[in-house]
N, C-alpha and C. Protein backbone atom coordinates (compact mmCIF):
# COMPACT_ATOMS: atom_id res chain seq x y z
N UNK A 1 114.85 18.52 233.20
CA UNK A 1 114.08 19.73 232.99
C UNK A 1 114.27 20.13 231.54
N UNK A 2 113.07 20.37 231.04
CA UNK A 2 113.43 20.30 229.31
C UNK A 2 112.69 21.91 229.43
N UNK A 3 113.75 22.66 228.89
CA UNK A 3 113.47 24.27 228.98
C UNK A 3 113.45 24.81 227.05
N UNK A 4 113.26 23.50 226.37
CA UNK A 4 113.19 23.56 225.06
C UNK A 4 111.54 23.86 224.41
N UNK A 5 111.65 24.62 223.47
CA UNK A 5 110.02 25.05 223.20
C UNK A 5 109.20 23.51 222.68
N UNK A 6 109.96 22.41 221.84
CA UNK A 6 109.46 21.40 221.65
C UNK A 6 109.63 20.50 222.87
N UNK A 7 108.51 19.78 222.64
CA UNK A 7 108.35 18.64 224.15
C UNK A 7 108.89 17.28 223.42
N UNK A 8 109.97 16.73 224.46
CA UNK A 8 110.17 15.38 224.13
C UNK A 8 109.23 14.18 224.54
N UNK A 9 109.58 13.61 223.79
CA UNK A 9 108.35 12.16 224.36
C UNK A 9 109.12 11.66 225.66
N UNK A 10 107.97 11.08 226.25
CA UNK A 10 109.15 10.53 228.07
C UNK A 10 109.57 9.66 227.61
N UNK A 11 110.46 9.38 229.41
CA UNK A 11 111.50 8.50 228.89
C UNK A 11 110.76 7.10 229.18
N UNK A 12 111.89 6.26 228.21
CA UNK A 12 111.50 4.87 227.92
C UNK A 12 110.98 4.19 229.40
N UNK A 13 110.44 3.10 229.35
CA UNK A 13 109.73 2.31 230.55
C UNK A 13 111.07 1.85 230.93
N UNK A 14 112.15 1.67 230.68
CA UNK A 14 113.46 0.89 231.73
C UNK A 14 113.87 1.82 232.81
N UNK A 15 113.72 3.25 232.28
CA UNK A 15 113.83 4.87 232.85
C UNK A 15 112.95 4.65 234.26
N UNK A 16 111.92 3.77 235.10
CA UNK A 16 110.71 4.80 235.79
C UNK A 16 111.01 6.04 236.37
N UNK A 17 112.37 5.74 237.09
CA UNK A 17 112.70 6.82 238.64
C UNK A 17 112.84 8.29 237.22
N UNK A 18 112.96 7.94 236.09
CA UNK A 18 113.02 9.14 235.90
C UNK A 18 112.00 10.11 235.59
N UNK A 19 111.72 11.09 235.97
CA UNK A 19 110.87 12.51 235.53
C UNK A 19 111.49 13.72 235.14
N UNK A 20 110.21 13.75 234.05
CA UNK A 20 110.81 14.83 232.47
C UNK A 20 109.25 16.29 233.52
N UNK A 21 110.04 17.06 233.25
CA UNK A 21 108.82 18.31 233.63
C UNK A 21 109.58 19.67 232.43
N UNK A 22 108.71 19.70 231.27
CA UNK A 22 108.28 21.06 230.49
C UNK A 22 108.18 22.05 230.85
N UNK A 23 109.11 23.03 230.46
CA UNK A 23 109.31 24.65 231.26
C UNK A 23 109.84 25.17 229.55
N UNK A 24 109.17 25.30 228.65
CA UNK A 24 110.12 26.51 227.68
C UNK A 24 110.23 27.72 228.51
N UNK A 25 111.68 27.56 228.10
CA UNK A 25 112.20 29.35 228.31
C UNK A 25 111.86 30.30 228.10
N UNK A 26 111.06 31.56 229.40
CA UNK A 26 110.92 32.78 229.00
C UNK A 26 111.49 33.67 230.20
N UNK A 27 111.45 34.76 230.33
CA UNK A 27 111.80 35.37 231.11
C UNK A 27 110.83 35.73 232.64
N UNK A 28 109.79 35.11 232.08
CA UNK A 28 108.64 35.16 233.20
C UNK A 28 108.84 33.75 233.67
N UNK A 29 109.02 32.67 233.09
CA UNK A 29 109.33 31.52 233.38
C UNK A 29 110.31 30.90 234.35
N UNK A 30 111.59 31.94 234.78
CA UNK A 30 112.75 31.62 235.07
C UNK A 30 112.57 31.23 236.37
N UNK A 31 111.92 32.29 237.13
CA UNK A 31 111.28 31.80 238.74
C UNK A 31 110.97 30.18 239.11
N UNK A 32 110.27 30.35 237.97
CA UNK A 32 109.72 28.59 238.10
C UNK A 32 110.46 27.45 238.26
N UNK A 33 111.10 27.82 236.86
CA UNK A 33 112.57 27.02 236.15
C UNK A 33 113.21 27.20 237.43
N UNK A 34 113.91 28.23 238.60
CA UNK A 34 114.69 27.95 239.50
C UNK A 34 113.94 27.01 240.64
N UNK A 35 112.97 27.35 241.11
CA UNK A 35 112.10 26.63 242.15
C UNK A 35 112.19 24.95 241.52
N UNK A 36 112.00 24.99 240.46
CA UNK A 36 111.76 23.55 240.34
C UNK A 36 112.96 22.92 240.84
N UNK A 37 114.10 23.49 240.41
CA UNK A 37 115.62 22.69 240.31
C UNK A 37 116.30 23.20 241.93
N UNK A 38 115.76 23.64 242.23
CA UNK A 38 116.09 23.68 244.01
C UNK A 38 115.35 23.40 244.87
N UNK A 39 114.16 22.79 244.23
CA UNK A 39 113.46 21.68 244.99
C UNK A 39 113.42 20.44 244.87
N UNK A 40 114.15 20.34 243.72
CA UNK A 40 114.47 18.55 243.69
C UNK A 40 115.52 18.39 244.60
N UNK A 41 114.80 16.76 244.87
CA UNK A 41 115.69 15.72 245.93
C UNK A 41 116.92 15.53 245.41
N UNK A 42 117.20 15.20 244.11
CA UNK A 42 118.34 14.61 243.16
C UNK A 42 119.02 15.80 242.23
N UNK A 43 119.62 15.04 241.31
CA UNK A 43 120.55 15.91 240.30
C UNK A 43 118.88 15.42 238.92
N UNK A 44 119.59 17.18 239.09
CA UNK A 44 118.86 17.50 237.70
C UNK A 44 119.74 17.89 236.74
N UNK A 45 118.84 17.48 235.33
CA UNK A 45 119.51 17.19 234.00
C UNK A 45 118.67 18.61 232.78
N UNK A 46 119.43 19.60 232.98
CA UNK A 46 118.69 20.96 232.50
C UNK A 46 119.27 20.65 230.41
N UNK A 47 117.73 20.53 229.83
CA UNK A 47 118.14 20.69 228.37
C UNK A 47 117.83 21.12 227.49
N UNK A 48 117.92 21.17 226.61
CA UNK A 48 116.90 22.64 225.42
C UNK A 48 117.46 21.35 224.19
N UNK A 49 116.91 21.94 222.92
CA UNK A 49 117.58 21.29 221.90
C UNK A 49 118.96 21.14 221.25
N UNK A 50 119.76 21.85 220.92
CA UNK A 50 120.67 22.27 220.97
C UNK A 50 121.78 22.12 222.18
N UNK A 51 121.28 22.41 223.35
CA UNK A 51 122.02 22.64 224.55
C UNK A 51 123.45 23.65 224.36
N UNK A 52 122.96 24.54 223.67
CA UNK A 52 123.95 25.86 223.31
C UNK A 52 123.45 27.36 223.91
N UNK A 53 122.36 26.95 224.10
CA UNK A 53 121.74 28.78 224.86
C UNK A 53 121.31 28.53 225.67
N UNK A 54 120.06 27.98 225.53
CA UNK A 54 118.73 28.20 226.90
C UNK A 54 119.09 27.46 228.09
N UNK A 55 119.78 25.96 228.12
CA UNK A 55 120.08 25.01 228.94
C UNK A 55 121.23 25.80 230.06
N UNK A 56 122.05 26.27 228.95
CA UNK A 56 123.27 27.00 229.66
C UNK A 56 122.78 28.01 230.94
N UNK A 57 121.86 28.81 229.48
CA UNK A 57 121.15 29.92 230.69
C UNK A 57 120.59 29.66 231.97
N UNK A 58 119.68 28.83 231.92
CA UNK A 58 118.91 28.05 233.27
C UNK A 58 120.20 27.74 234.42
N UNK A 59 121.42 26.89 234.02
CA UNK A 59 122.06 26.63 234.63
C UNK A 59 123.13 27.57 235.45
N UNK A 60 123.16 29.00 234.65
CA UNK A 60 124.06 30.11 235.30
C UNK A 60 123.27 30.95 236.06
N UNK A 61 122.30 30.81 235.59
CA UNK A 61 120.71 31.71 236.39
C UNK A 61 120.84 31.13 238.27
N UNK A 62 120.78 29.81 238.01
CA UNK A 62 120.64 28.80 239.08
C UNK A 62 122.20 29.27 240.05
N UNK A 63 123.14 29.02 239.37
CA UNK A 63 124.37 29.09 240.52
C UNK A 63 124.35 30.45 240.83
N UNK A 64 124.21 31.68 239.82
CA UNK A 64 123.84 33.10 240.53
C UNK A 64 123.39 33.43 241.23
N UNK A 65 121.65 33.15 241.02
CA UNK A 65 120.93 33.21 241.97
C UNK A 65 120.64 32.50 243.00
N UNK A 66 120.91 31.77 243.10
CA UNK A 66 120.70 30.45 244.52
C UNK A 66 121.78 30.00 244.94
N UNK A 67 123.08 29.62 244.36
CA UNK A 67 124.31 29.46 245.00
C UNK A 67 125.02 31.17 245.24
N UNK A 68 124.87 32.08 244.61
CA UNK A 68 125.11 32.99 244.82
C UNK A 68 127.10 33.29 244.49
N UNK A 69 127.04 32.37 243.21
CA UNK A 69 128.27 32.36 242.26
C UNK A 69 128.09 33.84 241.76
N UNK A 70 129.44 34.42 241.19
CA UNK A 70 129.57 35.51 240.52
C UNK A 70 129.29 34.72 239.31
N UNK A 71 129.14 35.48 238.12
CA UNK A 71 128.78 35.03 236.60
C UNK A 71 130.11 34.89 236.29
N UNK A 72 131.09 35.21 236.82
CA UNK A 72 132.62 34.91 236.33
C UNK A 72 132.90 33.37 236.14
N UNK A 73 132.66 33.39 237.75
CA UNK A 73 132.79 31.66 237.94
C UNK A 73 131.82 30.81 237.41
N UNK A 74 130.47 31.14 237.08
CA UNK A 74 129.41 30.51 236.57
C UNK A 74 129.55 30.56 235.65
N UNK A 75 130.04 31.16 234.49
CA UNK A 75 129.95 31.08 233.38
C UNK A 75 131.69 30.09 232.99
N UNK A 76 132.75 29.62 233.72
CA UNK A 76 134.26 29.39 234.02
C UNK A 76 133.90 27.62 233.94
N UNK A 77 132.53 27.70 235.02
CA UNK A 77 131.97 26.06 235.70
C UNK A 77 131.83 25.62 234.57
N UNK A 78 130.51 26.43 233.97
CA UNK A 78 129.34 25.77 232.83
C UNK A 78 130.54 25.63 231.69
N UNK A 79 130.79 26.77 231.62
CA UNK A 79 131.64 26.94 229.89
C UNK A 79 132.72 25.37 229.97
N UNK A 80 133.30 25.14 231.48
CA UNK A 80 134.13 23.93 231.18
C UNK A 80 133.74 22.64 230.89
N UNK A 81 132.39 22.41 231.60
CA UNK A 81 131.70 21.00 231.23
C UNK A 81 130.99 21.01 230.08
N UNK A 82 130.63 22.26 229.78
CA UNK A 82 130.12 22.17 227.93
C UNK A 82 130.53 23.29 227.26
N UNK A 83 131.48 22.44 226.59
CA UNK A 83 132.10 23.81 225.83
C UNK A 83 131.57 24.54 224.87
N UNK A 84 130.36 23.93 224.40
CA UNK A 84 129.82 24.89 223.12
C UNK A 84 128.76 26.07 223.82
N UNK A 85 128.73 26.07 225.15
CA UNK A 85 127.62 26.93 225.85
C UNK A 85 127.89 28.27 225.60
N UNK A 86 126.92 28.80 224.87
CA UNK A 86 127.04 30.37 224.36
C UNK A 86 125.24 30.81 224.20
N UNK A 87 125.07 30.95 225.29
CA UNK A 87 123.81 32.20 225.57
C UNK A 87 123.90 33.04 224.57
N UNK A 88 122.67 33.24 223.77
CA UNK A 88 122.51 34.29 222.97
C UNK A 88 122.82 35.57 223.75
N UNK A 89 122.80 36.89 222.95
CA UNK A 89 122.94 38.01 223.49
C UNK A 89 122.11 38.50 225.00
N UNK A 90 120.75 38.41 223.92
CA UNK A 90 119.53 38.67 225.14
C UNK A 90 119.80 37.90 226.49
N UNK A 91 119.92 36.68 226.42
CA UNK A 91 119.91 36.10 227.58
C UNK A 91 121.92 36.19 228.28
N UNK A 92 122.54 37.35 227.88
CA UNK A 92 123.53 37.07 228.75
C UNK A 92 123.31 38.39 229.60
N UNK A 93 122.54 39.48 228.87
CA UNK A 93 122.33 40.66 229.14
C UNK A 93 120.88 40.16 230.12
N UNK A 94 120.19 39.31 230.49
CA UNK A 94 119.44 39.06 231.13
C UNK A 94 119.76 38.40 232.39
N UNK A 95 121.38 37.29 232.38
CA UNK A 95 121.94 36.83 233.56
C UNK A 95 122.70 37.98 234.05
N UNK A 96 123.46 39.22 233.21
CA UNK A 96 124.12 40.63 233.55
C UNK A 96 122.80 41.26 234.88
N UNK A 97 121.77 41.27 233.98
CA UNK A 97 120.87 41.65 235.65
C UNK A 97 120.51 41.13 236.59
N UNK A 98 120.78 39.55 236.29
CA UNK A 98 120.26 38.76 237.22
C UNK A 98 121.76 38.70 238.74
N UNK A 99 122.53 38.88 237.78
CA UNK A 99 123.58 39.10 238.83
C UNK A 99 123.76 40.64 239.76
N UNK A 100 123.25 41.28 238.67
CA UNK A 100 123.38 42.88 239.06
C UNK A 100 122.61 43.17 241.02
N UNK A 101 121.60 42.03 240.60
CA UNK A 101 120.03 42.17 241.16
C UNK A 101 120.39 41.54 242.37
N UNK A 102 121.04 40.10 242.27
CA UNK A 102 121.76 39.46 243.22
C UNK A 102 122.51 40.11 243.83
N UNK A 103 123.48 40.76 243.55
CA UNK A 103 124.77 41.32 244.20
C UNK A 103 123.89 42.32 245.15
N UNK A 104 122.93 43.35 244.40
CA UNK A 104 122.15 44.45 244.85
C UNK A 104 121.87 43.76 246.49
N UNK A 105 121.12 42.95 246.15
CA UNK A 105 120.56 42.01 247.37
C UNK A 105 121.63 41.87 248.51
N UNK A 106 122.52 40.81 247.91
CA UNK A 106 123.87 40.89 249.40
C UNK A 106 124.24 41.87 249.83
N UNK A 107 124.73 43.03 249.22
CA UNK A 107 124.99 44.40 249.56
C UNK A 107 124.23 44.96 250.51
N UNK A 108 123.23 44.79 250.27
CA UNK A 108 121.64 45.44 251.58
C UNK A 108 121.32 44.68 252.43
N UNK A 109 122.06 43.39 252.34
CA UNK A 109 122.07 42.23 253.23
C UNK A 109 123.13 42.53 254.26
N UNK A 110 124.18 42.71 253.64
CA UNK A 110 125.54 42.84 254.43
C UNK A 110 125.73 44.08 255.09
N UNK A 111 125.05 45.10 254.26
CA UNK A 111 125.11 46.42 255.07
C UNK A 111 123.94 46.53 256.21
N UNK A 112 122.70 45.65 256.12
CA UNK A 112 121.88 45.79 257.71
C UNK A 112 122.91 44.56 258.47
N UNK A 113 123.21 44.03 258.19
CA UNK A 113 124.24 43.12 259.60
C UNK A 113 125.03 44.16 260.07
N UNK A 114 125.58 44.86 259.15
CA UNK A 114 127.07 45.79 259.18
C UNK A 114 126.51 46.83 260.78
N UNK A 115 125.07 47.47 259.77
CA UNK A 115 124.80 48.42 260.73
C UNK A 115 124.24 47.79 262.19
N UNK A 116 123.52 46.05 261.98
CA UNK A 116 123.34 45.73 263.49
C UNK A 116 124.32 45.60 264.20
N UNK A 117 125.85 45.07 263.28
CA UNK A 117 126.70 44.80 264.79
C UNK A 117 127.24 46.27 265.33
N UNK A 118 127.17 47.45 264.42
CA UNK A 118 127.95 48.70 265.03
C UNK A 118 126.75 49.14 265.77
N UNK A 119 125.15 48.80 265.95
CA UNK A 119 124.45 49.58 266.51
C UNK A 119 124.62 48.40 268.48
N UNK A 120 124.82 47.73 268.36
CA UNK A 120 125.62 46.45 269.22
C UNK A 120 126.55 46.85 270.01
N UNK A 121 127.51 47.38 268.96
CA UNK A 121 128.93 47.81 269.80
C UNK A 121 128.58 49.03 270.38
N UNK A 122 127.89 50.11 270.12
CA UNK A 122 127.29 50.76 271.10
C UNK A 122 126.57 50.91 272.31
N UNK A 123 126.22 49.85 272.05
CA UNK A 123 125.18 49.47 273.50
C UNK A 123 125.95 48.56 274.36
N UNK A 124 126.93 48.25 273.88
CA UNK A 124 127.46 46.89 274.54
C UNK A 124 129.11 46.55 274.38
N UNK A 125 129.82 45.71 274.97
CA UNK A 125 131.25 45.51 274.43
C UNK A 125 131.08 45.48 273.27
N UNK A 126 131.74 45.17 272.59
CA UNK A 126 131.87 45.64 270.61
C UNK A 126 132.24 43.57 270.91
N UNK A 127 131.39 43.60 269.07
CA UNK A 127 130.89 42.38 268.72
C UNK A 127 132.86 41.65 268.72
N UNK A 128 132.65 40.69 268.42
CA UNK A 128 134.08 39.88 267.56
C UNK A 128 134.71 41.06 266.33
N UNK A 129 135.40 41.46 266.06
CA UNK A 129 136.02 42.34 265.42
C UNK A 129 135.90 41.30 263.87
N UNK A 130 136.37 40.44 263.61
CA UNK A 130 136.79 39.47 262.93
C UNK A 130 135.18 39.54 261.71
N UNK A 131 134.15 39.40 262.34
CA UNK A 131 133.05 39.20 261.44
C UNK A 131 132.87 40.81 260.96
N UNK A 132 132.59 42.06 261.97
CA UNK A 132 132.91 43.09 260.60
C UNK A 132 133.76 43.42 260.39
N UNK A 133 135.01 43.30 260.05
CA UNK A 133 135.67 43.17 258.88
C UNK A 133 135.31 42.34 257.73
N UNK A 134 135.17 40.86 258.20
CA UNK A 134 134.48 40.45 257.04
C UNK A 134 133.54 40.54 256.43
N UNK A 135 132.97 41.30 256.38
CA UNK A 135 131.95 42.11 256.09
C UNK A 135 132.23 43.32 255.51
N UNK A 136 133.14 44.13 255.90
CA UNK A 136 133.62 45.11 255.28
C UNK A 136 134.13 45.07 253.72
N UNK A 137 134.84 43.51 253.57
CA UNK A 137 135.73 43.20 253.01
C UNK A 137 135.13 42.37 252.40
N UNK A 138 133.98 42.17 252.11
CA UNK A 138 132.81 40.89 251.28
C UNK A 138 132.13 42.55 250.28
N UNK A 139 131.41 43.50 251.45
CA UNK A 139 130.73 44.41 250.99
C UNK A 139 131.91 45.27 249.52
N UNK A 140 132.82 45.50 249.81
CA UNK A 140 134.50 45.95 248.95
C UNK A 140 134.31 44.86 247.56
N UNK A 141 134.50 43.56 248.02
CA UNK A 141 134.17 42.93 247.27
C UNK A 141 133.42 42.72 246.14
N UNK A 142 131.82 42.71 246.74
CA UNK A 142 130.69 42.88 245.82
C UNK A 142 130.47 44.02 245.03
N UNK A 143 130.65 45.64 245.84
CA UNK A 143 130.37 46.26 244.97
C UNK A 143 131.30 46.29 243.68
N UNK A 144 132.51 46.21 243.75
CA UNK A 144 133.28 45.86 242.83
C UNK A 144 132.82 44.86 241.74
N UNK A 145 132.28 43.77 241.85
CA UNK A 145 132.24 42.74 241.20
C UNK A 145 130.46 43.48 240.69
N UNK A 146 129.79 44.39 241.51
CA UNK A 146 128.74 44.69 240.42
C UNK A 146 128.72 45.57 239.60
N UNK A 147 129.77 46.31 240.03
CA UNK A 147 130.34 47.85 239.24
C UNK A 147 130.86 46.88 237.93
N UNK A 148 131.43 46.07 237.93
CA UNK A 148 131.99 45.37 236.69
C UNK A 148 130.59 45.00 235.59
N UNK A 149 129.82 44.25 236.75
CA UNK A 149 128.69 43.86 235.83
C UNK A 149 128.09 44.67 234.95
N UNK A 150 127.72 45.88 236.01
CA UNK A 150 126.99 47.11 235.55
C UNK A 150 127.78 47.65 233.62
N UNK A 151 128.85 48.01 234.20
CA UNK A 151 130.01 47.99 232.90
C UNK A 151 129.72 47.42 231.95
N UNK A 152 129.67 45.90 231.82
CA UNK A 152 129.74 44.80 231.20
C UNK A 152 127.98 45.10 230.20
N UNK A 153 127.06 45.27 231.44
CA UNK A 153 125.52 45.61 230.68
C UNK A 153 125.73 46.38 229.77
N UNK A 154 126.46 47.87 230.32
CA UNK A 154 126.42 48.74 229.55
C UNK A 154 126.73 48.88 228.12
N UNK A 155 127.97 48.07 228.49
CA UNK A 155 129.01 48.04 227.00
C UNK A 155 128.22 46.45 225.98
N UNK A 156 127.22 45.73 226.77
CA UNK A 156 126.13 44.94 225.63
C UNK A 156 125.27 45.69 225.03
N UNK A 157 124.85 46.91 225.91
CA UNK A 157 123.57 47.56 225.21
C UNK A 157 124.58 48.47 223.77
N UNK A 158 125.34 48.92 224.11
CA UNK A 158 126.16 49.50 223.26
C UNK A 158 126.48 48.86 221.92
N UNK A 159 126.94 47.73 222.22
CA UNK A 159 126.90 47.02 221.77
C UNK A 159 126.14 46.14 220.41
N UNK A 160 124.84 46.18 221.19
CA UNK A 160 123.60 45.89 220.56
C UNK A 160 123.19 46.77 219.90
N UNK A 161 123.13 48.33 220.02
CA UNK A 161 122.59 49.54 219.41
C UNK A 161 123.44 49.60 218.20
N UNK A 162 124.96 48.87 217.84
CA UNK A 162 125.40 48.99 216.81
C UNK A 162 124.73 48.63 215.84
């Protein structure tokens, strides 16, 4: 997946099985850029020119949003297999919401389970104890880990206004 504004020429004829598909990076683009790479059969090979911003980005976008990694660990993964990976500003303050947005999501996820199994235990013997708690204790979790994010936005925009 070449998420670089210049297009490379394909790959050589010894290559066939391989396919190159053109996505420059934008922020309207990213949807795409994820669909493509979680609809392939195989391992995909995400690259920009450089492979110092945009490549990175695509790739922390992807475990956030679809593996549903914190940016802690996504950025812990990526940063170890390529060490020069450094997202420009814009785009870290753009995975900051993309996580924000994510977390938002599980939270409203976890809290309608929360409220089906207590509306359950009312009507009925009370569910396995074991799953809400874990749930209790995922929901504890997340908001924490988005309260950080939130933080983290804040103190980029701050940041940036210098």
């Amino acid at each position: 997946l070449n998420v670089a504004e210049e297009f490379f020429p394909p790959p050589p004829p010894e290559f066939p099985s391989l396919h190159l598909k053109h996505c420059p990076l934008s922020p309207s683009a990213l949807p795409s850029l994820l669909s493509s790479i979680s609809s392939s059969s195989g391992s995909v090979l995400v690259h920009c020119g450089p492979g110092v911003s945009s490549a990175p980005f695509v790739v922390l976008s992807f475990l956030v949003s679809v593996y549903g990694w914190s940016l802690a660990d996504a950025w812990g993964h990526v940063s170890a297999r390529r060490k020069v990976s450094s997202p420009s500003p814009q785009l870290w303050e753009e995975l900051r919401r993309l996580s924000i947005s994510h977390l938002s999501s599980r939270v409203s996820s976890l809290e309608a389970e929360r409220a089906s199994l207590i509306a359950e235990r009312k009507e009925s013997p009370p569910p396995a104890p074991s799953r809400l708690e874990s749930i209790e204790a995922e929901l504890g979790r997340i908001r924490k880990e988005r309260s950080r994010a939130k933080i983290a936005l804040n103190e980029a925009k701050t940041m940036v206004n210098f």
